[in-house]
N, C-alpha and C. Protein backbone atom coordinates (compact mmCIF):
# COMPACT_ATOMS: atom_id res chain seq x y z
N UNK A 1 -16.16 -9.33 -12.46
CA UNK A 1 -15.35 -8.14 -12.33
C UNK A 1 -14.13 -8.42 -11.45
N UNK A 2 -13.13 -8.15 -11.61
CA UNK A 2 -11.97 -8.11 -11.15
C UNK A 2 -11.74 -7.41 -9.83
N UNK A 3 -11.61 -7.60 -8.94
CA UNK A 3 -11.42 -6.71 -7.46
C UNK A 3 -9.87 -5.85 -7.73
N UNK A 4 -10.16 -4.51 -6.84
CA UNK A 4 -9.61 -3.25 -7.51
C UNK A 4 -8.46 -4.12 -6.26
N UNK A 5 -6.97 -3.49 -6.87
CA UNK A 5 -6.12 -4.27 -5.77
C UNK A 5 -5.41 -2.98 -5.12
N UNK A 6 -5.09 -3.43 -3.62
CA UNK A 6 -4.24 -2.47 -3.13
C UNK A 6 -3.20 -1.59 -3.05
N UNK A 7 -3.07 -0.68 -3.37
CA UNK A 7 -1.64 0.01 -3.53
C UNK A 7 -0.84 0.81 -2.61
N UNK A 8 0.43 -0.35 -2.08
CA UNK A 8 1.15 0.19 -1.03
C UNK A 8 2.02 0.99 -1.26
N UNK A 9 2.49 1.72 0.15
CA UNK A 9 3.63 2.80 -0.38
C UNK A 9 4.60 2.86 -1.38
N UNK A 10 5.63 1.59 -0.92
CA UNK A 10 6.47 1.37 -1.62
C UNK A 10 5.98 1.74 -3.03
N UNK A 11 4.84 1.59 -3.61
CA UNK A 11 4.33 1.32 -4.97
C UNK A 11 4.54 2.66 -5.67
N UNK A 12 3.43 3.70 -4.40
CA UNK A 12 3.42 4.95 -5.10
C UNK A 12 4.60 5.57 -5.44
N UNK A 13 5.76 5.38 -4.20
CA UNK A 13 6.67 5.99 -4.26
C UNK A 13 7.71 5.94 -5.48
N UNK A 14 7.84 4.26 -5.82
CA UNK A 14 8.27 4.06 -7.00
C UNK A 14 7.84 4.51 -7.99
N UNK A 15 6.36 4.90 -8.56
CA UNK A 15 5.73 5.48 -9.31
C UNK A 15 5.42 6.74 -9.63
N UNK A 16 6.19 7.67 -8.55
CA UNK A 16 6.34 8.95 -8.44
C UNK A 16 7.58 9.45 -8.92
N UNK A 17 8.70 8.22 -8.64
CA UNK A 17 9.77 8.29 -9.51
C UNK A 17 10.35 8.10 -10.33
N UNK A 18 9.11 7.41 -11.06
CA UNK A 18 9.55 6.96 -12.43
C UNK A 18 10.48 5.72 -12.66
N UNK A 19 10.63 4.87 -11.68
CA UNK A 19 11.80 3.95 -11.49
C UNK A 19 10.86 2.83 -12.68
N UNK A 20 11.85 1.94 -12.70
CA UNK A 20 11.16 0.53 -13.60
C UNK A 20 10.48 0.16 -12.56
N UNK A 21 10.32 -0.24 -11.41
CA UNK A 21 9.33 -1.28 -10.65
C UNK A 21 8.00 0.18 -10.54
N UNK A 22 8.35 0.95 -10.52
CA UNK A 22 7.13 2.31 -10.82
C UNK A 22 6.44 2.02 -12.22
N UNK A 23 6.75 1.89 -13.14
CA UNK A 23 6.71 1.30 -14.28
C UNK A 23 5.54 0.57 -14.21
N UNK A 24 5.96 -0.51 -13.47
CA UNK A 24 5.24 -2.10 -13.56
C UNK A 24 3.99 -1.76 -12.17
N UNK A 25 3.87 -0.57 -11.76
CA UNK A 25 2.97 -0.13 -10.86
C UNK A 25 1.61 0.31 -12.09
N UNK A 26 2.28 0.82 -12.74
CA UNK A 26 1.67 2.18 -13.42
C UNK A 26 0.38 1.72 -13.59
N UNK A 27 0.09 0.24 -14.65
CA UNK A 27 -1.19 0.17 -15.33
C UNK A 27 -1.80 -0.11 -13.94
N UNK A 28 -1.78 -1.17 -12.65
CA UNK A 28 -2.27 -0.71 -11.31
C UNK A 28 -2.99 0.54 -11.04
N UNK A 29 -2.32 1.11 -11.14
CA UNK A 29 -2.39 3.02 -10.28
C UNK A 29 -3.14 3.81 -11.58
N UNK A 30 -3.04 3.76 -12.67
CA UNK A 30 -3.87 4.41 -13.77
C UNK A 30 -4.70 3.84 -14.52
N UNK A 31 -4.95 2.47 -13.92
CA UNK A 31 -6.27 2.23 -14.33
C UNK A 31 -7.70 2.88 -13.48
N UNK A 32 -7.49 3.37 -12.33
CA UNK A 32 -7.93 4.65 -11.47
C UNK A 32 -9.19 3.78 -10.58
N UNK A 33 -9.09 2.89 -10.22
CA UNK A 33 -9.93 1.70 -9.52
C UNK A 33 -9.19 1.14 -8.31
N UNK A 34 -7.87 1.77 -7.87
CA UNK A 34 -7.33 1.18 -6.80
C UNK A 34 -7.74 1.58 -5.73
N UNK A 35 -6.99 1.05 -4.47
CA UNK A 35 -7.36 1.09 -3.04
C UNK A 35 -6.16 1.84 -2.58
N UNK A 36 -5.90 2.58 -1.72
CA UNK A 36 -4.87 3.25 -0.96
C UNK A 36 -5.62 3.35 0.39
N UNK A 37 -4.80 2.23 1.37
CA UNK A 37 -5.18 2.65 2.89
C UNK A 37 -4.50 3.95 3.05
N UNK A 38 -5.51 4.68 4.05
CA UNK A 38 -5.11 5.71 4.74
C UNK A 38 -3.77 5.84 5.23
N UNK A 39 -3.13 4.54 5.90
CA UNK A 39 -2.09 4.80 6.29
C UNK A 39 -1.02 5.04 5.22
N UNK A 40 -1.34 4.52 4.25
CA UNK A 40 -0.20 4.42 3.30
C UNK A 40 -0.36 6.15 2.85
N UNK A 41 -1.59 6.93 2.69
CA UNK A 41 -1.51 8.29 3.03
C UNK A 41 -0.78 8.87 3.81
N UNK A 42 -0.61 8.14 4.62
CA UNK A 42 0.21 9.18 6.13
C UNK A 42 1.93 8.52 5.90
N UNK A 43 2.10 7.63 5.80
CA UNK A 43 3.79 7.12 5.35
C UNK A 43 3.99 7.47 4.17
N UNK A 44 3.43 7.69 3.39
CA UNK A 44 3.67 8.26 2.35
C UNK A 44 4.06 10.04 2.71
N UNK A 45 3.40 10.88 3.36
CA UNK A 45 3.25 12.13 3.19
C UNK A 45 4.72 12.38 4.06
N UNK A 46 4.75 11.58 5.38
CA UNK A 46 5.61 11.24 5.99
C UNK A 46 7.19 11.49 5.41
N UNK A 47 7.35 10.36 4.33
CA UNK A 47 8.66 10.50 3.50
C UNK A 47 8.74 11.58 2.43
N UNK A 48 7.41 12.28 2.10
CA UNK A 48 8.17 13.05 1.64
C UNK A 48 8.33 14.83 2.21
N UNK A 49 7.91 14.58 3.38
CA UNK A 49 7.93 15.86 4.14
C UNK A 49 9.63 15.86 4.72
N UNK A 50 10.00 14.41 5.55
CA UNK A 50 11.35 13.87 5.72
C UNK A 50 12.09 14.53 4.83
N UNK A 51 12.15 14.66 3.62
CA UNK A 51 12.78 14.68 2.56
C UNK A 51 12.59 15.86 2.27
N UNK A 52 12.01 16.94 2.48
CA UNK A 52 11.84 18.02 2.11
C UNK A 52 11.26 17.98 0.65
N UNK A 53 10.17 17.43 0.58
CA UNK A 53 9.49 18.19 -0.73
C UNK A 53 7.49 18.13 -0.01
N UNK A 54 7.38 18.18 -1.11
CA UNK A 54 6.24 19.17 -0.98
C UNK A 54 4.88 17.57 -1.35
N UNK A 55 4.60 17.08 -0.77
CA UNK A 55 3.31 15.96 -1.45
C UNK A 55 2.31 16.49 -1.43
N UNK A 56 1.83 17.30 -1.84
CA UNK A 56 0.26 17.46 -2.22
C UNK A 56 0.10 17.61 -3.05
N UNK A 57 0.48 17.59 -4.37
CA UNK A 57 0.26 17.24 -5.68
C UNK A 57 -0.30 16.10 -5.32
N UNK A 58 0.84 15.25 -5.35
CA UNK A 58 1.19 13.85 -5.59
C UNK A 58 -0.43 13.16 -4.49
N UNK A 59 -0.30 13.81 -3.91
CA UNK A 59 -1.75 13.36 -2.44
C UNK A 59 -2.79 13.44 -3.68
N UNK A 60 -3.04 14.68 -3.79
CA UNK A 60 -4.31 14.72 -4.91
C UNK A 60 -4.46 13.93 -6.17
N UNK A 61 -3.59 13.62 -6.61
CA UNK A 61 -3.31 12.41 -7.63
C UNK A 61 -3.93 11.07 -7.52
N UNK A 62 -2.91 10.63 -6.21
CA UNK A 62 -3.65 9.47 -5.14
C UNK A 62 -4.77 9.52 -5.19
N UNK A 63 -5.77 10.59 -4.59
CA UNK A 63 -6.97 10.07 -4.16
C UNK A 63 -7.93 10.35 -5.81
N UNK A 64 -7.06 11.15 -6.41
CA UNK A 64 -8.20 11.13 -7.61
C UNK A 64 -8.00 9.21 -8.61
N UNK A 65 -6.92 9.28 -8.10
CA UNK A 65 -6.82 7.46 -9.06
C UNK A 65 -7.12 6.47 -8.54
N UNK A 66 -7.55 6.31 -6.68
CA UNK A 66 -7.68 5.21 -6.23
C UNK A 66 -8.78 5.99 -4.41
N UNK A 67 -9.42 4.92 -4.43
CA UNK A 67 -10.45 4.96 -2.87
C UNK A 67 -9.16 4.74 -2.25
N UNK A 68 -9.34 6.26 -1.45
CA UNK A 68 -8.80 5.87 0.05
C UNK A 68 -9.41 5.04 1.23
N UNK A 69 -9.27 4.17 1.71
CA UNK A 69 -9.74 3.39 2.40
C UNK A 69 -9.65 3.83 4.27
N UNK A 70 -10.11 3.80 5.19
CA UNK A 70 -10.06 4.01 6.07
C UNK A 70 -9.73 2.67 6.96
N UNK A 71 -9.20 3.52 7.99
CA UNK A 71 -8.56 2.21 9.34
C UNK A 71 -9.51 2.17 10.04
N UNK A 72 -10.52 0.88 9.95
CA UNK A 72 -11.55 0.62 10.93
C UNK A 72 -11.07 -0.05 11.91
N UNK A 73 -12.14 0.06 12.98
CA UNK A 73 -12.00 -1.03 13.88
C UNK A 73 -11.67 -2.94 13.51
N UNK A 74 -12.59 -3.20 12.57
CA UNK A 74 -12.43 -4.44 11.90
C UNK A 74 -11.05 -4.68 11.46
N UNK A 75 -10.16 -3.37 10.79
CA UNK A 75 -8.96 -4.09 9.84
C UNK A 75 -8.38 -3.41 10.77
N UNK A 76 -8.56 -2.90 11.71
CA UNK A 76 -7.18 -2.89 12.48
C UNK A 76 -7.04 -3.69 13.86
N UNK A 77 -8.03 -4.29 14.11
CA UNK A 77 -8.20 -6.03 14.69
C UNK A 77 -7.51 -7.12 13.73
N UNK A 78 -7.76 -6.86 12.98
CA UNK A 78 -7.26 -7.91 11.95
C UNK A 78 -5.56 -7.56 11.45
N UNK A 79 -5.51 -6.25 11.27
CA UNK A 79 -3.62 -5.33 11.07
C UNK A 79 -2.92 -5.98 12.60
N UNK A 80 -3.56 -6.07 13.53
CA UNK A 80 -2.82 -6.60 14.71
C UNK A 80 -2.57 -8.02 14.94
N UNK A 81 -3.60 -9.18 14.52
CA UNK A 81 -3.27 -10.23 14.31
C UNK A 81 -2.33 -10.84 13.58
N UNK A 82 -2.51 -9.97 12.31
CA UNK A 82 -1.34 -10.24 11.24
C UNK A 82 -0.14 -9.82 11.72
N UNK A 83 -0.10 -8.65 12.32
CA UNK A 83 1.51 -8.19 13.05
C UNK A 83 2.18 -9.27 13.75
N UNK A 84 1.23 -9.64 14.49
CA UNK A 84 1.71 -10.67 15.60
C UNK A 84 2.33 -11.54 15.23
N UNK A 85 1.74 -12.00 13.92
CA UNK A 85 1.64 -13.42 13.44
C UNK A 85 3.43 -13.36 12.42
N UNK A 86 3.18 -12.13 11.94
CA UNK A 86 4.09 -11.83 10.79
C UNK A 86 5.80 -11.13 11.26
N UNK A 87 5.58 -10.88 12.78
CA UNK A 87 6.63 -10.34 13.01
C UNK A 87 7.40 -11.59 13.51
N UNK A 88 7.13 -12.41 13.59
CA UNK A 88 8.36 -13.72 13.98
C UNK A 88 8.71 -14.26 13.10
N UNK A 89 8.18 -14.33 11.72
CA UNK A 89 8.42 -14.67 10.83
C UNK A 89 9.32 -13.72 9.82
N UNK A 90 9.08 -12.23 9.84
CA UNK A 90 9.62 -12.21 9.15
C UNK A 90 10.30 -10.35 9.53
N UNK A 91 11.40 -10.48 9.52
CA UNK A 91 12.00 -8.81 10.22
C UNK A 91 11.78 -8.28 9.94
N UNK A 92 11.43 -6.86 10.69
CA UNK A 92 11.33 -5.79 9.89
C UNK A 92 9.42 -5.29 9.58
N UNK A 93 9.15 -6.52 9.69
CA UNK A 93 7.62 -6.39 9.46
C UNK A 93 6.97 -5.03 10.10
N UNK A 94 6.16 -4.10 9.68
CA UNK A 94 5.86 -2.82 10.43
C UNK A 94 4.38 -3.24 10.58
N UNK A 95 3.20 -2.12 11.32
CA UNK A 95 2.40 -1.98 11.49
C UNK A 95 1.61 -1.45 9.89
N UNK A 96 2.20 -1.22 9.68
CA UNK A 96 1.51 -0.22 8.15
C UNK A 96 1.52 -1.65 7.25
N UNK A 97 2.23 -2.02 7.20
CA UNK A 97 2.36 -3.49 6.08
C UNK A 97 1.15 -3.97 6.58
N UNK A 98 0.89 -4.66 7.72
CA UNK A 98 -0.53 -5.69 8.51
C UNK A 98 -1.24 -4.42 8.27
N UNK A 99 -1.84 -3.64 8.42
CA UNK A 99 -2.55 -2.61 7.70
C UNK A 99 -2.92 -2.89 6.57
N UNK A 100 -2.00 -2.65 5.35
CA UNK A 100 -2.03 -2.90 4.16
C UNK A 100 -2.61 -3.99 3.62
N UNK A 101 -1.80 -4.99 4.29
CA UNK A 101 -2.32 -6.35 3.82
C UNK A 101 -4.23 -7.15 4.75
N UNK A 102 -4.42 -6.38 5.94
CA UNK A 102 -5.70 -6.46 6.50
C UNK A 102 -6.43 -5.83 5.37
N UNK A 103 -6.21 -5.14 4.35
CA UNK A 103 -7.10 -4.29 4.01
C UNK A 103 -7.65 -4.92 2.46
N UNK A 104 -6.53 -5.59 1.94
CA UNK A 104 -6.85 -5.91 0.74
C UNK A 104 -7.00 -7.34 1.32
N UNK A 105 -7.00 -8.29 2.60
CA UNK A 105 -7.75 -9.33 2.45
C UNK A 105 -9.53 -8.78 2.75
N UNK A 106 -9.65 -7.91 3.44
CA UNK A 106 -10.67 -7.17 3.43
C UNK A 106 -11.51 -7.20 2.41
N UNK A 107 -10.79 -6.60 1.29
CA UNK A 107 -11.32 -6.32 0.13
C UNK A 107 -11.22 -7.31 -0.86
N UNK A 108 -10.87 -8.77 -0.34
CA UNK A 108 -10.62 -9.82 -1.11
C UNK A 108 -9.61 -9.39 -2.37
N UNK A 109 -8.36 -8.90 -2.62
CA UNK A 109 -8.00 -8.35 -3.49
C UNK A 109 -6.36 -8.75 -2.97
N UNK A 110 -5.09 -8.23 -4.10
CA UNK A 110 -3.89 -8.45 -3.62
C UNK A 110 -3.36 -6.92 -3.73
N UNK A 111 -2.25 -6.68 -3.00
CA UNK A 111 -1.39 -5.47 -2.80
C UNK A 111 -0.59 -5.54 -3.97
N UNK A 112 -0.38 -4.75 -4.18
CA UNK A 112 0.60 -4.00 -5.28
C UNK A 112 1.51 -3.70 -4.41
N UNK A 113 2.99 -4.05 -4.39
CA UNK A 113 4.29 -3.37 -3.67
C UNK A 113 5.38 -4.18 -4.20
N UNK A 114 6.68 -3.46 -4.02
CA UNK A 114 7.72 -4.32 -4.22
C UNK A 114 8.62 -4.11 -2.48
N UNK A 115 7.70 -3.80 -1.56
CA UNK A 115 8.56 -4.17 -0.23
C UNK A 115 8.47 -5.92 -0.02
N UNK A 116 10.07 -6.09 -0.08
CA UNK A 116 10.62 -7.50 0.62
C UNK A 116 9.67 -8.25 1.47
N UNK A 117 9.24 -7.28 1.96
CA UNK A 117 8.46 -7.97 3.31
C UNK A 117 6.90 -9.26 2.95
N UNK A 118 6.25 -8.59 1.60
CA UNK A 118 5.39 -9.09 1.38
C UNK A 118 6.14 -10.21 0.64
N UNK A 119 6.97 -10.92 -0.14
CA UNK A 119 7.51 -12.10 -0.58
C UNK A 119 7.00 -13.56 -0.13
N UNK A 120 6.06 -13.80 -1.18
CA UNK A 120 6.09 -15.35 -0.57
C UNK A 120 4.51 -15.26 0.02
N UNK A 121 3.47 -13.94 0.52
CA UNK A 121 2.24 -14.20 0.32
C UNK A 121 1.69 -14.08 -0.78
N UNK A 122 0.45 -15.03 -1.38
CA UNK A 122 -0.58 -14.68 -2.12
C UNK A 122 -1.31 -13.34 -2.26
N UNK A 123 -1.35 -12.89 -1.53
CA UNK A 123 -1.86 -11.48 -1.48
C UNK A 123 -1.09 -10.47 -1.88
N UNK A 124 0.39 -10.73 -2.44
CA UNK A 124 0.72 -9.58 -2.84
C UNK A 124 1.20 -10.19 -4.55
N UNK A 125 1.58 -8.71 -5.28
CA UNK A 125 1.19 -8.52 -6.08
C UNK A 125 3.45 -7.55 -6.59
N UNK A 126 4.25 -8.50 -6.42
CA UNK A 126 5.56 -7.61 -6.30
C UNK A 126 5.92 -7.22 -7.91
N UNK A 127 6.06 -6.08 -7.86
CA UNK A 127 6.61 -5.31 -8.91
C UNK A 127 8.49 -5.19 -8.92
């Protein structure tokens, strides 16, 4: 069996808008077996409250197509190592990304995103 792979913000967001790299999300996100860390719940709800619209559709969507995953103690020991490790290497790097990416090595699986940032690991998955 195939391990269900992660789906980061960047992903949904593109996929909410219908963009081409949303597109290349889609069979990801509607095959209804994905992972969404929590945080990517909260940066997600984040931009679109910023923005003035309304995400709770779009929230309920999320959790009906993919396990929300929770921020344990374990992956967020592990979201901090990776920060450490990933912010000299590469700018810009946030806390939510080492999140993201703690979660689907977690889950032995790769991220779905087209943020820059993941470029160049195995673990991701760029649209």
């Amino acid at each position: 069996m195939t391990p269900m792979e992660v789906i980061d913000t960047f992903a949904w967001i593109e996929y909410f808008a219908g963009s081409a790299k949303g597109e290349k999300a889609r069979p990801f996100i509607e095959k209804g077996d994905a992972i969404t860390p929590a945080l990517v719940i909260a940066e997600f709800t984040d931009k679109y409250v910023r923005e003035g619209m309304d995400p709770t559709e779009r929230l309920k969507f999320m959790r009906t197509k993919s396990m929300v995953a929770p921020l344990d103690d374990e992956i967020g020991e592990a979201a901090g190592r990776i920060s450490a490790e990933r912010r000299s290497k590469v700018k810009g790097w946030g806390l939510v990304d080492s999140c993201v990416l703690a979660t689907a090595r977690a889950k032995g699986t790769k991220v779905v995103t087209g943020d820059s940032h993941f470029e160049g690991l195995g673990e991701a998955i760029i649209i």
